[in-house]
C-alpha atoms as a PDB file:
ATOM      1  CA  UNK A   1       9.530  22.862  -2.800  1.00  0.00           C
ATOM      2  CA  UNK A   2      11.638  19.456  -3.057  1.00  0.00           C
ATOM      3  CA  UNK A   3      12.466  19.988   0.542  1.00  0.00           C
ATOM      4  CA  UNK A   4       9.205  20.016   1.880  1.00  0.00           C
ATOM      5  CA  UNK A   5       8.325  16.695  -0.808  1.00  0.00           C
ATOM      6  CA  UNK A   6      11.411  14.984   0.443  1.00  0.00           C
ATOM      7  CA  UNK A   7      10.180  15.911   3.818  1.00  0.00           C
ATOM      8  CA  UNK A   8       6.364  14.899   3.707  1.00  0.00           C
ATOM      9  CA  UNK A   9       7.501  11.740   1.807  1.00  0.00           C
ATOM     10  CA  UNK A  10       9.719  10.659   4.499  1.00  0.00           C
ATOM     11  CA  UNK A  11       7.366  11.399   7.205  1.00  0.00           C
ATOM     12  CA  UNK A  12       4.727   9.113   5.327  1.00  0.00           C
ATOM     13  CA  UNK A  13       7.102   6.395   4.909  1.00  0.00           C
ATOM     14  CA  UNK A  14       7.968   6.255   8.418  1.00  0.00           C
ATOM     15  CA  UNK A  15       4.691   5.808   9.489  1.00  0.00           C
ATOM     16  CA  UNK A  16       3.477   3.282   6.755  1.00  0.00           C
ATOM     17  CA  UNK A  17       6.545   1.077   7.335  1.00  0.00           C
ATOM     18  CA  UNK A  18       5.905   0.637  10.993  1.00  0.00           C
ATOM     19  CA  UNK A  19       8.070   2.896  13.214  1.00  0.00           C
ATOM     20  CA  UNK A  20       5.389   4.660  14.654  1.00  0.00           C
ATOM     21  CA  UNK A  21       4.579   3.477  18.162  1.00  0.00           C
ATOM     22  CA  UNK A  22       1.216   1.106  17.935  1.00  0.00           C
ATOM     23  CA  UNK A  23      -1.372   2.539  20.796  1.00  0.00           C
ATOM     24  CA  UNK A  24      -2.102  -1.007  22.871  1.00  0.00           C
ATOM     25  CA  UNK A  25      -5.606  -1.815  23.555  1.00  0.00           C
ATOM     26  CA  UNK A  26      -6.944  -3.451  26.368  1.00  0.00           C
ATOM     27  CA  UNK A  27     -10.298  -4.664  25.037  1.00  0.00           C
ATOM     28  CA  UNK A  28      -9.066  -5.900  21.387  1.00  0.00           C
ATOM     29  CA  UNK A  29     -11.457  -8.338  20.066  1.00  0.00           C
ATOM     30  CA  UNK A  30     -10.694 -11.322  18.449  1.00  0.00           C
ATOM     31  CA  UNK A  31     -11.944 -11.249  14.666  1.00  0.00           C
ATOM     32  CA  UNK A  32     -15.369 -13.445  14.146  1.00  0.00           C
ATOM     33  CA  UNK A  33     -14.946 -16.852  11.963  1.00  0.00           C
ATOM     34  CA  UNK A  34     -15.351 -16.214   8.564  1.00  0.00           C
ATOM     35  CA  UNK A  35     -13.874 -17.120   5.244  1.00  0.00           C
ATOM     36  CA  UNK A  36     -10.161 -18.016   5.819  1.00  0.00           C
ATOM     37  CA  UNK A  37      -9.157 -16.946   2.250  1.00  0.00           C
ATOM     38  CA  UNK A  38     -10.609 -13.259   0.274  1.00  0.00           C
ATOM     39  CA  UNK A  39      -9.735 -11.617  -2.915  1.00  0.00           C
ATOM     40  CA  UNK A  40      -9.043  -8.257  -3.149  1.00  0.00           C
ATOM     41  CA  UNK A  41      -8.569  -6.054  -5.687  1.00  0.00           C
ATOM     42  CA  UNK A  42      -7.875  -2.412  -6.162  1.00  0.00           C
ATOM     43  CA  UNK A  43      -7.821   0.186  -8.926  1.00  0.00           C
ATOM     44  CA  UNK A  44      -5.228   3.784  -8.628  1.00  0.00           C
ATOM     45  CA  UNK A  45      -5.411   7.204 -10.639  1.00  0.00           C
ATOM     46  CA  UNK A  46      -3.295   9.932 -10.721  1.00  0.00           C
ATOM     47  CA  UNK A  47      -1.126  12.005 -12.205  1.00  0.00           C
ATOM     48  CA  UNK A  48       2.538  12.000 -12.704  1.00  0.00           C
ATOM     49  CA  UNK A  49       3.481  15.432 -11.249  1.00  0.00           C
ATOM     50  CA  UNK A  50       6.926  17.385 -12.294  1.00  0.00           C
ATOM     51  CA  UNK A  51       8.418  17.856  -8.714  1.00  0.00           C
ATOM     52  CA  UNK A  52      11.542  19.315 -10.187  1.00  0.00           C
ATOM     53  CA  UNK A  53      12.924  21.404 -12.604  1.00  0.00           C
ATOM     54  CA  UNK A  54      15.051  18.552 -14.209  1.00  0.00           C
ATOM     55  CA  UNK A  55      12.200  16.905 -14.867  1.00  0.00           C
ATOM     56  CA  UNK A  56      11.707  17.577 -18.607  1.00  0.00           C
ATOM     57  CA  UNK A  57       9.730  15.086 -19.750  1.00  0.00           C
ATOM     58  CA  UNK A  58       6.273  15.755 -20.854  1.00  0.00           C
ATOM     59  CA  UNK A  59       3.831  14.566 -19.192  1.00  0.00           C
ATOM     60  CA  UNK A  60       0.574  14.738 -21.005  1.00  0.00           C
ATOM     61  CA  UNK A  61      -1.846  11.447 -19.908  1.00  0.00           C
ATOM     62  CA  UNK A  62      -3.003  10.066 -16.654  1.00  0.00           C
ATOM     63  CA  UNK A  63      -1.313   7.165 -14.785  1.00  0.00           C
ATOM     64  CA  UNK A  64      -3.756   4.374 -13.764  1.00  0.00           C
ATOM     65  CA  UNK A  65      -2.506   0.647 -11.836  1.00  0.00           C
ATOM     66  CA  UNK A  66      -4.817  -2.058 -10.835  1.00  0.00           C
ATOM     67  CA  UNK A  67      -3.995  -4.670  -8.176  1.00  0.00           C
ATOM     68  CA  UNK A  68      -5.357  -7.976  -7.692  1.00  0.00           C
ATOM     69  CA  UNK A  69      -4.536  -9.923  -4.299  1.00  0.00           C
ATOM     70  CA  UNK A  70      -5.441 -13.188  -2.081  1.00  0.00           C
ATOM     71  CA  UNK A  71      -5.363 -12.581   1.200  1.00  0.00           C
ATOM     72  CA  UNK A  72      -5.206 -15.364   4.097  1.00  0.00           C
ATOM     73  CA  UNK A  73      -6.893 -15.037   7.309  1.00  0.00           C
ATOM     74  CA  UNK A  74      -5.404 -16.252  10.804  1.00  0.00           C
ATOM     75  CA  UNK A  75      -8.095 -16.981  13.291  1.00  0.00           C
ATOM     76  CA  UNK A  76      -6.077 -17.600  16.380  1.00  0.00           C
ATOM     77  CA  UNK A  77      -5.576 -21.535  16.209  1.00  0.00           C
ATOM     78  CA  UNK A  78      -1.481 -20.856  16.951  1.00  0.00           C
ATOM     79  CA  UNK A  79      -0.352 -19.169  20.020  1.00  0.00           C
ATOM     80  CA  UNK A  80       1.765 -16.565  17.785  1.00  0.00           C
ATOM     81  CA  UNK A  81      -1.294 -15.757  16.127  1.00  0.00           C
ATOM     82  CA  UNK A  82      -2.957 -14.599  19.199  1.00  0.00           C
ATOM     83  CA  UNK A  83       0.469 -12.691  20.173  1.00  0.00           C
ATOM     84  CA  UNK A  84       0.359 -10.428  16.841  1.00  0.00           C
ATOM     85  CA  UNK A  85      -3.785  -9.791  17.257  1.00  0.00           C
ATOM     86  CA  UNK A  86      -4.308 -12.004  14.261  1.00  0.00           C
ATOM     87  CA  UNK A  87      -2.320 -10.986  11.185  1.00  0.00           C
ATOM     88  CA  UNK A  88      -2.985 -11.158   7.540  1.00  0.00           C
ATOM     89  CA  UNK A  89      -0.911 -12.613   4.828  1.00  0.00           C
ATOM     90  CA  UNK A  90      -1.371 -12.378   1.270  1.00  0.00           C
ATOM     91  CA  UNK A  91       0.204 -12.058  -2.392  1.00  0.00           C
ATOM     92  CA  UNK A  92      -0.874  -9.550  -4.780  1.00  0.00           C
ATOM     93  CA  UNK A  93      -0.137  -8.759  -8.743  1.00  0.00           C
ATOM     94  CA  UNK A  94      -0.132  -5.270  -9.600  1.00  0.00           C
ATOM     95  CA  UNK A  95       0.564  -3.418 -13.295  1.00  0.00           C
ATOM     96  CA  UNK A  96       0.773  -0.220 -13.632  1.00  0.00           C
ATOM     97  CA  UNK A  97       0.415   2.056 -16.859  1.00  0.00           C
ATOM     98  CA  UNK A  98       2.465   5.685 -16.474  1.00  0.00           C
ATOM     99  CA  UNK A  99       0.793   7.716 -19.312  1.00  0.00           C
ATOM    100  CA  UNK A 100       3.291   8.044 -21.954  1.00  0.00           C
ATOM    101  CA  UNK A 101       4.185   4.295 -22.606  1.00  0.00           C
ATOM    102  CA  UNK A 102       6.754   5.635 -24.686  1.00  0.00           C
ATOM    103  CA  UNK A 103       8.845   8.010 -22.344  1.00  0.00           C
ATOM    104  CA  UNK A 104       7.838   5.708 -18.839  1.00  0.00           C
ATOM    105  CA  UNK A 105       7.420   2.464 -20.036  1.00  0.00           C
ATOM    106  CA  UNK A 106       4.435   0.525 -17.761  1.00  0.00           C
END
């Protein structure tokens, strides 16, 4: 069982972090003038889930984290910006809350 979390963790991680080949396409549009600036915010639930049997501490309440972020829009005006199809930058604040404050802290 931790073998095959190790392994579908790993494989996730991989791919979220960028090492995946991108597929290039030839008709990418340019994004439409908008609003150089948005907020964002999102709001996670789960569970906190005993992946091992050394994991002895009960677990009894839900987990929960809400993020709040500013995002910044690039519209093209640089040459670089053009190069990387228009990236986003931003800074975001998240907390999380583990269940248990006591035995996970937040």
């Amino acid at each position: 069982m931790k073998k095959y979390f190790t392994a579908i963790i790993l494989f996730l991680l991989c791919f979220s972090c960028g090492f995946a080949k991108p597929i290039k396409n030839k008709f990418y549009l340019a994004p439409s003038q908008q609003a150089k600036i948005g907020i964002e915010t999102n709001f996670y639930f789960g569970k906190i889930v005993k992946h091992t049997k050394l994991f002895k501490t009960p677990v009894s309440s839900y987990s929960y984290a809400y993020e709040v972020g500013i995002n910044f829009y690039n519209f093209g005006e640089k040459p670089w910006q053009r190069k990387w199809k228009y990236p986003m930058a931003g800074i975001s604040f998240i907390h999380g809350l583990y269940g248990d404050k006591q035995y996970f802290g937040s």
